[in-house]
PDBML (XML) file of the C-alpha atoms, coordinates in Angstrom:
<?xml version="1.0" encoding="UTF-8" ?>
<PDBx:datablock datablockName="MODEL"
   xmlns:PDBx="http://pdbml.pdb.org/schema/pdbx-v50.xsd"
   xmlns:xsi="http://www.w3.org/2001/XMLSchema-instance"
   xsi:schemaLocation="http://pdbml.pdb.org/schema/pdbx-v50.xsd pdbx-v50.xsd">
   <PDBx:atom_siteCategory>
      <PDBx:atom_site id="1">
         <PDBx:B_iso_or_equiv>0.00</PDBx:B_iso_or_equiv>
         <PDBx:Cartn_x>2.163</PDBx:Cartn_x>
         <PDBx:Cartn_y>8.271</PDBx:Cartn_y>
         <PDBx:Cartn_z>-18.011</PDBx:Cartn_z>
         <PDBx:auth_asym_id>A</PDBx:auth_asym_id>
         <PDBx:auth_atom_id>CA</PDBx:auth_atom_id>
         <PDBx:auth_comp_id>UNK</PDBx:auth_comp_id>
         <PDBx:auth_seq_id>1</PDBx:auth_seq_id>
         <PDBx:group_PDB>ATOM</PDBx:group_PDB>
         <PDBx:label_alt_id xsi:nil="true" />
         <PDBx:label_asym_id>A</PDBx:label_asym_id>
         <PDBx:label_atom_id>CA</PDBx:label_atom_id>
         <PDBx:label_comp_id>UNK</PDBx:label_comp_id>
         <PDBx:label_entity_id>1</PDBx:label_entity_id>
         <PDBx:label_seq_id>1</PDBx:label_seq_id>
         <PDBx:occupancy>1.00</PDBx:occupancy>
         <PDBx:pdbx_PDB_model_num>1</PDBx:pdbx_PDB_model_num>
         <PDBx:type_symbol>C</PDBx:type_symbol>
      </PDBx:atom_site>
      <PDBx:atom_site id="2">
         <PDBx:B_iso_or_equiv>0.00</PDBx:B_iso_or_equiv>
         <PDBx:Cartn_x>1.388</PDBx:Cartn_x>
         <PDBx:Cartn_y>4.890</PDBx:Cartn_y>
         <PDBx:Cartn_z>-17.125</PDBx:Cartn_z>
         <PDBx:auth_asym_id>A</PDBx:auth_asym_id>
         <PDBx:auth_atom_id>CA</PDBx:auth_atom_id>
         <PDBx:auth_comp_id>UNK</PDBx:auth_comp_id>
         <PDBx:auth_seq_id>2</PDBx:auth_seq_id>
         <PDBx:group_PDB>ATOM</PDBx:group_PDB>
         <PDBx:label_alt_id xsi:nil="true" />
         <PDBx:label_asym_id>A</PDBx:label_asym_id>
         <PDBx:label_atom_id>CA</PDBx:label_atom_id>
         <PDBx:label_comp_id>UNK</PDBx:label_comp_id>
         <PDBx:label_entity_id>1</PDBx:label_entity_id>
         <PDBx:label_seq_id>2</PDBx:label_seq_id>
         <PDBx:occupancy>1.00</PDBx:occupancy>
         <PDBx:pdbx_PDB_model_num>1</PDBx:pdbx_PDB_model_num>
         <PDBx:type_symbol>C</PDBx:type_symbol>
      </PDBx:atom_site>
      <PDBx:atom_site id="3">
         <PDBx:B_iso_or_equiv>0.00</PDBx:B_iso_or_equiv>
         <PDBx:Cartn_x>-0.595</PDBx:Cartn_x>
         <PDBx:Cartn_y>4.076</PDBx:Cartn_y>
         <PDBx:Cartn_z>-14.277</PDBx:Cartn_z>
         <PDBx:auth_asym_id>A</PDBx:auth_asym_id>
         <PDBx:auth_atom_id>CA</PDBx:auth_atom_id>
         <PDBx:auth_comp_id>UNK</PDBx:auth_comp_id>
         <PDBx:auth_seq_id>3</PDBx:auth_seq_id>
         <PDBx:group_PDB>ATOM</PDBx:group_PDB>
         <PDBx:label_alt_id xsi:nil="true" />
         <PDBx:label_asym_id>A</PDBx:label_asym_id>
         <PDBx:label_atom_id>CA</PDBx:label_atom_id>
         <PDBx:label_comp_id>UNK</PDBx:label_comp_id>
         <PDBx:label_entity_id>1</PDBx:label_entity_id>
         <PDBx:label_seq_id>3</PDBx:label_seq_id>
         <PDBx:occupancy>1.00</PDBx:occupancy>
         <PDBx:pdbx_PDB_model_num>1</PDBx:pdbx_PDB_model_num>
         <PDBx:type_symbol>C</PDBx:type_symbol>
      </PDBx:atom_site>
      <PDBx:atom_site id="4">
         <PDBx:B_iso_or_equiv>0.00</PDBx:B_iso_or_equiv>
         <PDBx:Cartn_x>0.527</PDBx:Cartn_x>
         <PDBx:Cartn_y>1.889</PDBx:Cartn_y>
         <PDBx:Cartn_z>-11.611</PDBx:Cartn_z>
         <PDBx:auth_asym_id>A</PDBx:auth_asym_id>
         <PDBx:auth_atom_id>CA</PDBx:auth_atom_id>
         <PDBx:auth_comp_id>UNK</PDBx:auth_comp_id>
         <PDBx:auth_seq_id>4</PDBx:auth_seq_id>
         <PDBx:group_PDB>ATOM</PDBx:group_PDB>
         <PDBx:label_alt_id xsi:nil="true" />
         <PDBx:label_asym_id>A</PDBx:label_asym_id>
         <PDBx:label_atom_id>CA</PDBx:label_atom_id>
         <PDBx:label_comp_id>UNK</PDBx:label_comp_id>
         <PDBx:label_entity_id>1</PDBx:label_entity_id>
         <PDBx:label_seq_id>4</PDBx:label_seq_id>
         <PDBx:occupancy>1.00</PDBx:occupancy>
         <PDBx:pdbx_PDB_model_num>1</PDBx:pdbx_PDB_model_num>
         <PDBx:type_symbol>C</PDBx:type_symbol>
      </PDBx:atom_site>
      <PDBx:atom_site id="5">
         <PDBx:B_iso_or_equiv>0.00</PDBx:B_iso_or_equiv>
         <PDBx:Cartn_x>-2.401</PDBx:Cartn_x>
         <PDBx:Cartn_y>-0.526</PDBx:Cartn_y>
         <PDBx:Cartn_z>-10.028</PDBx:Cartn_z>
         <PDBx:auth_asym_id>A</PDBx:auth_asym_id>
         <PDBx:auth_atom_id>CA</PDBx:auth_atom_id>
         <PDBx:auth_comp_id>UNK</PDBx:auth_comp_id>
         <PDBx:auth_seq_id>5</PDBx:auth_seq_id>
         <PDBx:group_PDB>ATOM</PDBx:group_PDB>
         <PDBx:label_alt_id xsi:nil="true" />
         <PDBx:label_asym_id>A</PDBx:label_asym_id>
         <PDBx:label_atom_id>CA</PDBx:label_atom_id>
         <PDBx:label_comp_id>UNK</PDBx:label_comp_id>
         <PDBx:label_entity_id>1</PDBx:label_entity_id>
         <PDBx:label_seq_id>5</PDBx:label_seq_id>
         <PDBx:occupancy>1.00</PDBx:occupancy>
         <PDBx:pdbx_PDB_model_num>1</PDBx:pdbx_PDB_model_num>
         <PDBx:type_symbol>C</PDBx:type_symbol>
      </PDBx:atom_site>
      <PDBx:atom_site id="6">
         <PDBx:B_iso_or_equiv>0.00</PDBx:B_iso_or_equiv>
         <PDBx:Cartn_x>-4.447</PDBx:Cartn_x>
         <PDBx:Cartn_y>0.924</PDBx:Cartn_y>
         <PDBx:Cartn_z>-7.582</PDBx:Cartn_z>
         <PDBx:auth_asym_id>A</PDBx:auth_asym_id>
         <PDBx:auth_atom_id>CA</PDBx:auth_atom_id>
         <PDBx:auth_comp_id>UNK</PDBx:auth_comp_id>
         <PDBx:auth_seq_id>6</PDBx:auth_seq_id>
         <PDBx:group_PDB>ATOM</PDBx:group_PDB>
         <PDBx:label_alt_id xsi:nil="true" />
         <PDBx:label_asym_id>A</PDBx:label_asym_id>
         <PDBx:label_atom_id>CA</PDBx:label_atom_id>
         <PDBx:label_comp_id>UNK</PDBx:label_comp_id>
         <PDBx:label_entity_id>1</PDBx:label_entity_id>
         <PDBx:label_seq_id>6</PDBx:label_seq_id>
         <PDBx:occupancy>1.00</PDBx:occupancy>
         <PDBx:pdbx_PDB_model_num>1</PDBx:pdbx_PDB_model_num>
         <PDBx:type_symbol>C</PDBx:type_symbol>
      </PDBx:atom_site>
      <PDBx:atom_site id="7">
         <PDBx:B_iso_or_equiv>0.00</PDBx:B_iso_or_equiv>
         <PDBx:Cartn_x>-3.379</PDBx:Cartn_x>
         <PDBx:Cartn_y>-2.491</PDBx:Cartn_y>
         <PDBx:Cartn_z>-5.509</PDBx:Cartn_z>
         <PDBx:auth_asym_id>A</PDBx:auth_asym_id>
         <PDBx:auth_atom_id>CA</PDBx:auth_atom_id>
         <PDBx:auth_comp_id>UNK</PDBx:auth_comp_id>
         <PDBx:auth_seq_id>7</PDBx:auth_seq_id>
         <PDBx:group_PDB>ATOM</PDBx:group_PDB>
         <PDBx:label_alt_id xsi:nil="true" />
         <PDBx:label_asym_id>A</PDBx:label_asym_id>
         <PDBx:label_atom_id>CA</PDBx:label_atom_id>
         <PDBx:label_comp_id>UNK</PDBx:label_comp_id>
         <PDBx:label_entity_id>1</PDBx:label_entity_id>
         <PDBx:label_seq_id>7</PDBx:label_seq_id>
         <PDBx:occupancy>1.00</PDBx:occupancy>
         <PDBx:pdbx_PDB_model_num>1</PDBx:pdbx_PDB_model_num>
         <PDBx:type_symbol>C</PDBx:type_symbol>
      </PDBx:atom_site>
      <PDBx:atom_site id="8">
         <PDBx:B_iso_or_equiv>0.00</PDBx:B_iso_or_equiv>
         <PDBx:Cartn_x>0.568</PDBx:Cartn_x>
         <PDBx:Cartn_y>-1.744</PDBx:Cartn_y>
         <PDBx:Cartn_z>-5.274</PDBx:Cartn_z>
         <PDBx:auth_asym_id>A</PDBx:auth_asym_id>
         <PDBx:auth_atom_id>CA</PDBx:auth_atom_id>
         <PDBx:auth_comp_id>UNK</PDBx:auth_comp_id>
         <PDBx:auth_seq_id>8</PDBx:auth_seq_id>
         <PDBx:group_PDB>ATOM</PDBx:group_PDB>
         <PDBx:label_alt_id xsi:nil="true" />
         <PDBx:label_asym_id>A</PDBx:label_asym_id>
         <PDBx:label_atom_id>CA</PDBx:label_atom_id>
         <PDBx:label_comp_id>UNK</PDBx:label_comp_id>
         <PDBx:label_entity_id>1</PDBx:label_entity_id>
         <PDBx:label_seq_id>8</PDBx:label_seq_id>
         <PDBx:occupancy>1.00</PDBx:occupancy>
         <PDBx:pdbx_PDB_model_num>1</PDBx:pdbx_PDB_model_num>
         <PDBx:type_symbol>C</PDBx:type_symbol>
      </PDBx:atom_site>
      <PDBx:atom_site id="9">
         <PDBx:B_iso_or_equiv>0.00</PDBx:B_iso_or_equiv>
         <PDBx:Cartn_x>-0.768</PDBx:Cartn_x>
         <PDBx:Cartn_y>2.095</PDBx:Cartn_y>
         <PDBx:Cartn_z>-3.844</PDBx:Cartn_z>
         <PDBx:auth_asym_id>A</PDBx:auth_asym_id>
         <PDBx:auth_atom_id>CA</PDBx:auth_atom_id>
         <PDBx:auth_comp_id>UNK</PDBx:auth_comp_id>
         <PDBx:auth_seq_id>9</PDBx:auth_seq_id>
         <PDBx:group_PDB>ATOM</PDBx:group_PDB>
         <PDBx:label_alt_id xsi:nil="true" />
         <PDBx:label_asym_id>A</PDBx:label_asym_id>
         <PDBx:label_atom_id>CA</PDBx:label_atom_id>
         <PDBx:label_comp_id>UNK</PDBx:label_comp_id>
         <PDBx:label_entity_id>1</PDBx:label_entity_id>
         <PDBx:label_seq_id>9</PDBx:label_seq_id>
         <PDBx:occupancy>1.00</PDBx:occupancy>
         <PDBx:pdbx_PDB_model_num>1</PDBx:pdbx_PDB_model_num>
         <PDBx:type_symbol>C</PDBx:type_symbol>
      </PDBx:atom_site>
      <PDBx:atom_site id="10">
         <PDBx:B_iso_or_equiv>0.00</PDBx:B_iso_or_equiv>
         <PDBx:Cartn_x>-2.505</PDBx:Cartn_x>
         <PDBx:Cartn_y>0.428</PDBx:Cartn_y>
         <PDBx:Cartn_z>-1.166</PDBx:Cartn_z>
         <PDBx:auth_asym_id>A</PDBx:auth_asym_id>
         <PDBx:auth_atom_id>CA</PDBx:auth_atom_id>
         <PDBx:auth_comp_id>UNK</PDBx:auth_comp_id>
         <PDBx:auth_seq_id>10</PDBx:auth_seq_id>
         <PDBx:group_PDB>ATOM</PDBx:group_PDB>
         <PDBx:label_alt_id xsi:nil="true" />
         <PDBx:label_asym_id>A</PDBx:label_asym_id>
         <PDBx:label_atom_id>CA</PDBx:label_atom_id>
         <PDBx:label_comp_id>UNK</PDBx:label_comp_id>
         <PDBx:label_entity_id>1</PDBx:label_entity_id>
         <PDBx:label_seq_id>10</PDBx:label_seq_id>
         <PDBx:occupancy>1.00</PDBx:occupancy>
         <PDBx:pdbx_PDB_model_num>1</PDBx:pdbx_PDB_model_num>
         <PDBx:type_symbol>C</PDBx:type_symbol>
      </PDBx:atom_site>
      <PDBx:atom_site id="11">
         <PDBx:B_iso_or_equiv>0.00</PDBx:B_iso_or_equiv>
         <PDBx:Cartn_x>-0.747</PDBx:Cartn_x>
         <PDBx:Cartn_y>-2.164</PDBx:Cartn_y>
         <PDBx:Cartn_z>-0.422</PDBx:Cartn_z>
         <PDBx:auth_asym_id>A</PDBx:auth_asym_id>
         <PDBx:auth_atom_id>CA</PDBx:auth_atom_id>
         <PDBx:auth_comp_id>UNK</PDBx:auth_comp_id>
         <PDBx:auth_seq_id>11</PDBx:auth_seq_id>
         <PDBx:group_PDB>ATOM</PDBx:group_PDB>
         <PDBx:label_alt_id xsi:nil="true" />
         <PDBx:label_asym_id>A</PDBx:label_asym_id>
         <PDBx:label_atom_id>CA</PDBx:label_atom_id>
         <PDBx:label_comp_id>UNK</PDBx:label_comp_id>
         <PDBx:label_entity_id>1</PDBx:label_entity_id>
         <PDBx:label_seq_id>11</PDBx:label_seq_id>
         <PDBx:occupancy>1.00</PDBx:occupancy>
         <PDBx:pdbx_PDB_model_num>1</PDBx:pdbx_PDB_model_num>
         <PDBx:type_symbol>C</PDBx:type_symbol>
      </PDBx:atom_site>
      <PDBx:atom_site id="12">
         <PDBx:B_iso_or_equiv>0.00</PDBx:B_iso_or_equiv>
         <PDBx:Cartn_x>2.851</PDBx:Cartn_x>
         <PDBx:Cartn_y>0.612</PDBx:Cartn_y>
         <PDBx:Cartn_z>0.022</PDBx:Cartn_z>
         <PDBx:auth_asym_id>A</PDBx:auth_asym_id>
         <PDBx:auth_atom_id>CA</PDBx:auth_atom_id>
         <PDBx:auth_comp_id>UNK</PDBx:auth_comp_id>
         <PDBx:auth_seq_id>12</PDBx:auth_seq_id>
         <PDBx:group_PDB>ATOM</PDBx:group_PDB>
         <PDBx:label_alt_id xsi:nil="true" />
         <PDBx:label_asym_id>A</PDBx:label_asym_id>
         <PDBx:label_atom_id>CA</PDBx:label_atom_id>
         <PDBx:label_comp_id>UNK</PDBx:label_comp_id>
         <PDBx:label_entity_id>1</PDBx:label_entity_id>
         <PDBx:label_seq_id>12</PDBx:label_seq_id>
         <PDBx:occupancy>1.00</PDBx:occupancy>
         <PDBx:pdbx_PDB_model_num>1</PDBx:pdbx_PDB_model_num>
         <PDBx:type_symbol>C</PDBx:type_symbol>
      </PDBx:atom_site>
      <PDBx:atom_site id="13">
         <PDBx:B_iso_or_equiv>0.00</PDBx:B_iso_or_equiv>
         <PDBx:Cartn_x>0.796</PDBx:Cartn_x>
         <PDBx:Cartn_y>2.954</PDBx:Cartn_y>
         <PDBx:Cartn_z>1.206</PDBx:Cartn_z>
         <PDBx:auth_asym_id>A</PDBx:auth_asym_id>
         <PDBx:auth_atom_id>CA</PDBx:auth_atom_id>
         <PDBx:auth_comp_id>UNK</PDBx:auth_comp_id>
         <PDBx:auth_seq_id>13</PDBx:auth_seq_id>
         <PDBx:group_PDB>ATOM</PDBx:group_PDB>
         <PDBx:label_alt_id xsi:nil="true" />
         <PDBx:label_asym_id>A</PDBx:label_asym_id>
         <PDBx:label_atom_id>CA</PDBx:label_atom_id>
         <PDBx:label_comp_id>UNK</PDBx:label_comp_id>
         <PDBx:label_entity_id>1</PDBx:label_entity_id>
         <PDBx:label_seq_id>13</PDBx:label_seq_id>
         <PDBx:occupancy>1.00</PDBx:occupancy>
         <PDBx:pdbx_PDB_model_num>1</PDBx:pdbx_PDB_model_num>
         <PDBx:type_symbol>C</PDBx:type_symbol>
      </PDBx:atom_site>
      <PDBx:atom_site id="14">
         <PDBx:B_iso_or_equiv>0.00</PDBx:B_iso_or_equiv>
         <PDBx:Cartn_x>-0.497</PDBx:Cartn_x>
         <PDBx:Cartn_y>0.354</PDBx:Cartn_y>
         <PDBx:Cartn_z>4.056</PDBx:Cartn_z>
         <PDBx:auth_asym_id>A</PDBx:auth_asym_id>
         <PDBx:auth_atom_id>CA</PDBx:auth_atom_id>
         <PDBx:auth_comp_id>UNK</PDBx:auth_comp_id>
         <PDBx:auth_seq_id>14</PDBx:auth_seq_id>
         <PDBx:group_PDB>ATOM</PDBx:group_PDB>
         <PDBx:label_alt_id xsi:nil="true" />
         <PDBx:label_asym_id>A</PDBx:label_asym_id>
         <PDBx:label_atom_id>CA</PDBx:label_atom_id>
         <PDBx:label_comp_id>UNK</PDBx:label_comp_id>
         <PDBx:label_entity_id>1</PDBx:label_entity_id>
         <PDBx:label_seq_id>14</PDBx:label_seq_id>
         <PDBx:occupancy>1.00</PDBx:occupancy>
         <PDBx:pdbx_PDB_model_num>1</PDBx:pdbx_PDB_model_num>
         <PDBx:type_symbol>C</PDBx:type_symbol>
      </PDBx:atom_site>
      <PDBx:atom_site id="15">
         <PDBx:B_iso_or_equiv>0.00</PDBx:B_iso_or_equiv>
         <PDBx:Cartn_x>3.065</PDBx:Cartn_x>
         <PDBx:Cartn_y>-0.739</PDBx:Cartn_y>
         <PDBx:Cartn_z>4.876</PDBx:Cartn_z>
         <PDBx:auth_asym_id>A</PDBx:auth_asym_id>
         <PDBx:auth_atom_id>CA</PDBx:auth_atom_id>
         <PDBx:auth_comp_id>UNK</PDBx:auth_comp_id>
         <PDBx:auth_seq_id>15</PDBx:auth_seq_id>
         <PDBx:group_PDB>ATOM</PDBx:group_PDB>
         <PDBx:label_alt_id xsi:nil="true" />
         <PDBx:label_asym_id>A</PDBx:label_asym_id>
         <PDBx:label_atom_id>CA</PDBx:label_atom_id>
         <PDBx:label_comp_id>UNK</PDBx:label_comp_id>
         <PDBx:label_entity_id>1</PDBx:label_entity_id>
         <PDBx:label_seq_id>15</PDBx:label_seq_id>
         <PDBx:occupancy>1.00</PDBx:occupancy>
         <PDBx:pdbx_PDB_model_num>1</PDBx:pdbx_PDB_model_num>
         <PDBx:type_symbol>C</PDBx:type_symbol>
      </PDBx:atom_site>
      <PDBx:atom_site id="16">
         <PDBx:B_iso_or_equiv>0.00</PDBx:B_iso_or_equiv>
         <PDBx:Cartn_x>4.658</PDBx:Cartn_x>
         <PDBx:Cartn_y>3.279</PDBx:Cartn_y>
         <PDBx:Cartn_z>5.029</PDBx:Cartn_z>
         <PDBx:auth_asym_id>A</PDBx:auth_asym_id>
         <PDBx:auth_atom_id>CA</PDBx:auth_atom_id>
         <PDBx:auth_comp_id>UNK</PDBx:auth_comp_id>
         <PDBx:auth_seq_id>16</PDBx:auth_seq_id>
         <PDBx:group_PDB>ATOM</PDBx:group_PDB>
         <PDBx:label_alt_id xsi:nil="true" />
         <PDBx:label_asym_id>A</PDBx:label_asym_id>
         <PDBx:label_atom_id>CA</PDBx:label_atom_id>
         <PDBx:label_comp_id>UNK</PDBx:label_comp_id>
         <PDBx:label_entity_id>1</PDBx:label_entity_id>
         <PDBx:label_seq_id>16</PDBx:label_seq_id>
         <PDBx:occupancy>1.00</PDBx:occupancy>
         <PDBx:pdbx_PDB_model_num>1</PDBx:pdbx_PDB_model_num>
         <PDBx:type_symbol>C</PDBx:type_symbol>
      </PDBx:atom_site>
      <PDBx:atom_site id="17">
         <PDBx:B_iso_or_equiv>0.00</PDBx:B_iso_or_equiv>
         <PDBx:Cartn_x>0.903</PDBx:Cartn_x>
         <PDBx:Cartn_y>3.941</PDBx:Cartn_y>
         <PDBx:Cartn_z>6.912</PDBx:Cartn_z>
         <PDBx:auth_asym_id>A</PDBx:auth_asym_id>
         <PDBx:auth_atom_id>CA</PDBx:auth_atom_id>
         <PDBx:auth_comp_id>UNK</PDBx:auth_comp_id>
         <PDBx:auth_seq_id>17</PDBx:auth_seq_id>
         <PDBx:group_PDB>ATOM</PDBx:group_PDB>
         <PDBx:label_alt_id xsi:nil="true" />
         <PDBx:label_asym_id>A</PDBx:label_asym_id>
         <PDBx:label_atom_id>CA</PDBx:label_atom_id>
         <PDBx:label_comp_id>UNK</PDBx:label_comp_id>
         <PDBx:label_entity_id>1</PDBx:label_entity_id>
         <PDBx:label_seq_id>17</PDBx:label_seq_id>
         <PDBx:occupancy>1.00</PDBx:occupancy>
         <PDBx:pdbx_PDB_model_num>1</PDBx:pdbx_PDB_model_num>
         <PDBx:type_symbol>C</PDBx:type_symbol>
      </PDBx:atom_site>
      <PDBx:atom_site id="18">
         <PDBx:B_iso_or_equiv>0.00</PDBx:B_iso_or_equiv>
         <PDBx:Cartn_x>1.514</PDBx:Cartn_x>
         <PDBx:Cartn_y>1.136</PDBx:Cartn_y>
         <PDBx:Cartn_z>9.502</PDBx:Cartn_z>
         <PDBx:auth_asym_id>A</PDBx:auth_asym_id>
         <PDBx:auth_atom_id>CA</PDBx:auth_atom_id>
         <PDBx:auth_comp_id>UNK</PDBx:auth_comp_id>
         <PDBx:auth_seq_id>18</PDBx:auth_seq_id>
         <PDBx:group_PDB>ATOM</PDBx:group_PDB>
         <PDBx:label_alt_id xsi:nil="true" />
         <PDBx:label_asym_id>A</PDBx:label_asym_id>
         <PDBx:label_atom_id>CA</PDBx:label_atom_id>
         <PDBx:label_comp_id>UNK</PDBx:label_comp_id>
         <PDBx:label_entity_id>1</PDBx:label_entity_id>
         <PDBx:label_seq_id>18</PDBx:label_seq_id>
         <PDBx:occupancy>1.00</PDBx:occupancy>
         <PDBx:pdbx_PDB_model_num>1</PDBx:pdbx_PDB_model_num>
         <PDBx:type_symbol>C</PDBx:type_symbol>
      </PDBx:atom_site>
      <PDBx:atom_site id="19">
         <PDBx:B_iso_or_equiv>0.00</PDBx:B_iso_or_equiv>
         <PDBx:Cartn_x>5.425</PDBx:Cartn_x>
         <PDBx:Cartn_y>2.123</PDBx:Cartn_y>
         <PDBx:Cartn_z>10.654</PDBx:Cartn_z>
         <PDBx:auth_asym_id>A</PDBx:auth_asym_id>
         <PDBx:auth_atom_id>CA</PDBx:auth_atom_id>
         <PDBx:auth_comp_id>UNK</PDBx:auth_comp_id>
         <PDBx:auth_seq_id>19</PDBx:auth_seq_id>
         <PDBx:group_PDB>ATOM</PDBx:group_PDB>
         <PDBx:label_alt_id xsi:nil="true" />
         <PDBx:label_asym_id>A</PDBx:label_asym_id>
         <PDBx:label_atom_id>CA</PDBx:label_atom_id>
         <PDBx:label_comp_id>UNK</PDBx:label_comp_id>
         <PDBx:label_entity_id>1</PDBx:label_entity_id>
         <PDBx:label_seq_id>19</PDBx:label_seq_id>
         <PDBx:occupancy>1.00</PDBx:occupancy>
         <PDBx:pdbx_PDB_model_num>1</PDBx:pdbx_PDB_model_num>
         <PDBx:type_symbol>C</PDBx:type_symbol>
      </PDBx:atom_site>
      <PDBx:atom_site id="20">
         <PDBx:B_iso_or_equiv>0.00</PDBx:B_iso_or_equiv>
         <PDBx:Cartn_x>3.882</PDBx:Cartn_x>
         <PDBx:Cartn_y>5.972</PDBx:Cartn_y>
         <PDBx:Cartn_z>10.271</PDBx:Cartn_z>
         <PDBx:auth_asym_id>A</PDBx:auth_asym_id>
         <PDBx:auth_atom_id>CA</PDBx:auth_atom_id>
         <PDBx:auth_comp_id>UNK</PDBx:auth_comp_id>
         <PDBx:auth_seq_id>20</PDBx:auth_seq_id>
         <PDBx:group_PDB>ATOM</PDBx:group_PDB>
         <PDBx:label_alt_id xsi:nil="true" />
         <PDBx:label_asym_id>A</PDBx:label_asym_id>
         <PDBx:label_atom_id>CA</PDBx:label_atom_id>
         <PDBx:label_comp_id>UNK</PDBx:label_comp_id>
         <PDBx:label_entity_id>1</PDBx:label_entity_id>
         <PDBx:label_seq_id>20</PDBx:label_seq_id>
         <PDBx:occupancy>1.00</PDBx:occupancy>
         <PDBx:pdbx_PDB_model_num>1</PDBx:pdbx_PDB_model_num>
         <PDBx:type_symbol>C</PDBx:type_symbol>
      </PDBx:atom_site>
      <PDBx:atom_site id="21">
         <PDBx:B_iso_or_equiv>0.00</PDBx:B_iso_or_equiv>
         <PDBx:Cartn_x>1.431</PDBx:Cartn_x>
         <PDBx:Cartn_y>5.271</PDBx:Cartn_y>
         <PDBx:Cartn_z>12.609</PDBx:Cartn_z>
         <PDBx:auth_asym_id>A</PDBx:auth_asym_id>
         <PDBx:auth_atom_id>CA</PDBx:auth_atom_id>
         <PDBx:auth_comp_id>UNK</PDBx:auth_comp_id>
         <PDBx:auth_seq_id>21</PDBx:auth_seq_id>
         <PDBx:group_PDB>ATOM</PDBx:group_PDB>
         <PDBx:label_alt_id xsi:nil="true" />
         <PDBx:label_asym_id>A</PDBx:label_asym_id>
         <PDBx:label_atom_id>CA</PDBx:label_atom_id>
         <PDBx:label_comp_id>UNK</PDBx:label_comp_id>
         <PDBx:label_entity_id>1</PDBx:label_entity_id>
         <PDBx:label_seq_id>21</PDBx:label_seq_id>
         <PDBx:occupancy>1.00</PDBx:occupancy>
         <PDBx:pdbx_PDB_model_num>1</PDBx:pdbx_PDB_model_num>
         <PDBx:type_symbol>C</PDBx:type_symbol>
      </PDBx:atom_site>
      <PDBx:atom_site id="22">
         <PDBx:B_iso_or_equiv>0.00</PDBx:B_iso_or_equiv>
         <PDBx:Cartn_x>3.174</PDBx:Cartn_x>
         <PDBx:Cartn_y>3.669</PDBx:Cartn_y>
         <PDBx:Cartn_z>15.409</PDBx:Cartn_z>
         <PDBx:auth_asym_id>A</PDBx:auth_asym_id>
         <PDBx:auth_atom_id>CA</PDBx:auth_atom_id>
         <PDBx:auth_comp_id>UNK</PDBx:auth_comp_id>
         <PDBx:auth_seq_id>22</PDBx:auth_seq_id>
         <PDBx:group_PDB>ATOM</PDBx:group_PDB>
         <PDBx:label_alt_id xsi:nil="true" />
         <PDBx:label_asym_id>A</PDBx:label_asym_id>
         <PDBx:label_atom_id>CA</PDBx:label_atom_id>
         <PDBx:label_comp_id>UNK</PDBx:label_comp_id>
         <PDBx:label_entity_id>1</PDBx:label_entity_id>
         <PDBx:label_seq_id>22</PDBx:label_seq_id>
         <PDBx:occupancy>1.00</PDBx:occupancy>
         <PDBx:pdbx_PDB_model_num>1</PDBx:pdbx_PDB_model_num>
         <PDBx:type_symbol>C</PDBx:type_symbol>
      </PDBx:atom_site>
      <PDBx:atom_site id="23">
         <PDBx:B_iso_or_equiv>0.00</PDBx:B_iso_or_equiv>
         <PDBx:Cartn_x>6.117</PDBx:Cartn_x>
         <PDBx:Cartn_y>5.893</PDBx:Cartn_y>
         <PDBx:Cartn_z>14.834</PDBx:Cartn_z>
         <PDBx:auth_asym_id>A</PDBx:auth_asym_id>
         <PDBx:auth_atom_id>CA</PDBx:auth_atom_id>
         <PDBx:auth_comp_id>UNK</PDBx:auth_comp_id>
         <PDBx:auth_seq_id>23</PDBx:auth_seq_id>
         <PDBx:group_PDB>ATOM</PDBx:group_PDB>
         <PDBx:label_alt_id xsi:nil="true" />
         <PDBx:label_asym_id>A</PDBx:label_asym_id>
         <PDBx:label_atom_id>CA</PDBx:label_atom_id>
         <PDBx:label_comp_id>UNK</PDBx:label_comp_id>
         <PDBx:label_entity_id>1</PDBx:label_entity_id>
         <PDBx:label_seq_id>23</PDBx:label_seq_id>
         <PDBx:occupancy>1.00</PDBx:occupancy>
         <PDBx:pdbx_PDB_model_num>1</PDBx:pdbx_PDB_model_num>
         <PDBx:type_symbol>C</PDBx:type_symbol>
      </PDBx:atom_site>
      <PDBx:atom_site id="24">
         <PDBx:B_iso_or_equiv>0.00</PDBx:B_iso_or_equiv>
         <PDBx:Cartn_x>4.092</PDBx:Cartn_x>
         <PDBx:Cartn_y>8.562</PDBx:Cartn_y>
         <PDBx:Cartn_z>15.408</PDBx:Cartn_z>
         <PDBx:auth_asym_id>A</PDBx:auth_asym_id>
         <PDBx:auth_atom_id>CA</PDBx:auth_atom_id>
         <PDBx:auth_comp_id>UNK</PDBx:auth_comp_id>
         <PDBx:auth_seq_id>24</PDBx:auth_seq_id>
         <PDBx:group_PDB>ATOM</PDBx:group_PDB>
         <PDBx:label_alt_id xsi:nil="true" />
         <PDBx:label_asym_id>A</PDBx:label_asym_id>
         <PDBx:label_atom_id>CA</PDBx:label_atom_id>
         <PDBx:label_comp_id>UNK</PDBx:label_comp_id>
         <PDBx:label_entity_id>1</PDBx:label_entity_id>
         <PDBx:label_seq_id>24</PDBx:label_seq_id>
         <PDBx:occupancy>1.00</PDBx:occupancy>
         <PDBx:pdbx_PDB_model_num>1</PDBx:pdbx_PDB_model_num>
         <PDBx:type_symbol>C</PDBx:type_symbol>
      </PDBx:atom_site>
   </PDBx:atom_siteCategory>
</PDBx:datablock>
């Protein structure tokens, strides 16, 4: 399967992680 760069995981996941966060 091909691999997505480990830059586009951190950047989403710091975007979702943010509005998680103060959701939360």
């Amino acid at each position: 399967v091909k691999p997505a760069p480990l830059r586009l995981y951190i950047t989403g996941g710091a975007c979702c992680g943010l509005f998680l966060g103060i959701a939360s």
